[in-house]
Protein backbone atom coordinates (compact mmCIF):
# COMPACT_ATOMS: atom_id res chain seq x y z
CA UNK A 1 -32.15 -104.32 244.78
CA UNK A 2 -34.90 -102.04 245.37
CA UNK A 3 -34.69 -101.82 249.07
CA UNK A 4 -31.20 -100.57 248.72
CA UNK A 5 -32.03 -98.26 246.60
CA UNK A 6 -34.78 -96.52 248.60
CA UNK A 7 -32.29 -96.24 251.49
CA UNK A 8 -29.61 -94.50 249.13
CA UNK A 9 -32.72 -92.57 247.88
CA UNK A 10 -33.79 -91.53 251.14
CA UNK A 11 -30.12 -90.53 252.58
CA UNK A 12 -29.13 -88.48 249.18
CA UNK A 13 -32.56 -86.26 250.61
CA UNK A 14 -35.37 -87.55 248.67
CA UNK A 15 -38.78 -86.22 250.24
CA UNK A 16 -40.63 -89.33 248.98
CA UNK A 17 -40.43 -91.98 246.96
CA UNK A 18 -42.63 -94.05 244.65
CA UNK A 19 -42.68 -97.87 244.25
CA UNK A 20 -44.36 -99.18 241.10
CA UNK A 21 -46.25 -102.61 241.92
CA UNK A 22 -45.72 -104.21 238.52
CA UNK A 23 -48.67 -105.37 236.47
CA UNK A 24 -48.83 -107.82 233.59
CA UNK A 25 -50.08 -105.22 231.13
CA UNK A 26 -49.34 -101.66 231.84
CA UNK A 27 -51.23 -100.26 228.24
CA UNK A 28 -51.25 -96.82 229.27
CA UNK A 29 -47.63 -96.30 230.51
CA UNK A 30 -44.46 -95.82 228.35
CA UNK A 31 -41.87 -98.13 227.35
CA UNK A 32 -39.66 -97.44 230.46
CA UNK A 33 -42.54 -98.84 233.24
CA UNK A 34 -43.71 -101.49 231.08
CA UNK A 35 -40.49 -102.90 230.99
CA UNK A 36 -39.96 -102.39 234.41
CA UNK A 37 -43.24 -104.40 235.15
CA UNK A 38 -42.00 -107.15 232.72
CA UNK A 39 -38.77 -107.41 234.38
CA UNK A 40 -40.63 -107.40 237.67
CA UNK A 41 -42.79 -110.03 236.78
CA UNK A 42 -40.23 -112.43 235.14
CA UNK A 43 -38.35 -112.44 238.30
CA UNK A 44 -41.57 -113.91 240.37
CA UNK A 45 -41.96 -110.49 242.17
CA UNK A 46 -45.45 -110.89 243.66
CA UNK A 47 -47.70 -107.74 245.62
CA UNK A 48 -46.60 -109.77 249.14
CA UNK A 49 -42.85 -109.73 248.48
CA UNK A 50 -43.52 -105.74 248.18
CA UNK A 51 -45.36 -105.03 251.15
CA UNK A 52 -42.59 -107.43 253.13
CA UNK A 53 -40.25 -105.02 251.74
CA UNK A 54 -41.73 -102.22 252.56
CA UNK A 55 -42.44 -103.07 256.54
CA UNK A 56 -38.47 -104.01 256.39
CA UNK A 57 -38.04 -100.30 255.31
CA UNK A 58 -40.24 -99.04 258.60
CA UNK A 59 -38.90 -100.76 261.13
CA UNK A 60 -35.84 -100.66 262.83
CA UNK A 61 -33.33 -98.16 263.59
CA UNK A 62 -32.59 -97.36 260.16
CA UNK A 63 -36.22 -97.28 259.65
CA UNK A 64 -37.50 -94.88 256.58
CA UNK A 65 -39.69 -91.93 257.80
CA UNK A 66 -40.35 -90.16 254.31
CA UNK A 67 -43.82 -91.53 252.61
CA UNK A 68 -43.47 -93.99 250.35
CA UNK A 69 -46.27 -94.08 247.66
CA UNK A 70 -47.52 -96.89 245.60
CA UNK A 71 -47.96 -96.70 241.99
CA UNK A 72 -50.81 -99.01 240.99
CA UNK A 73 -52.09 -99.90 237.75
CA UNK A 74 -56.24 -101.26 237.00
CA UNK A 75 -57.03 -102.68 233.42
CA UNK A 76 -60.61 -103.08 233.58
């Protein structure tokens, strides 16, 4: 899953790392993130279940220190 990723991330020395909030049509980006934001979406991932995630990743004593950046999408 994605939180275990961003921990393997972070201890292989990664200075930062993004998270792509998936969106139901990501027009401007290429194959790879739309498909990651379909296969995001089919699974019921909703914004919430990413920011839970993310305070999981800052707290404890494994917490992760590097920034973590959203990538966001708007589709006026």
């Amino acid at each position: 899953n994605t939180e275990r990723y961003i921990r393997i991330m972070v201890k292989a020395g990664a200075d930062m790392v993004e998270i792509g909030i998936p969106f139901s049509d990501p027009t401007a980006e290429g194959p790879v993130i739309q498909e990651a934001s379909t296969r995001a979406l089919s699974t019921g991932v909703k914004i919430n279940d990413i920011f839970d995630m993310v305070r999981r990743l800052r707290t404890g004593d494994d917490a992760v220190t590097i920034p973590l950046v959203f990538m966001t999408y708007l589709n006026p």
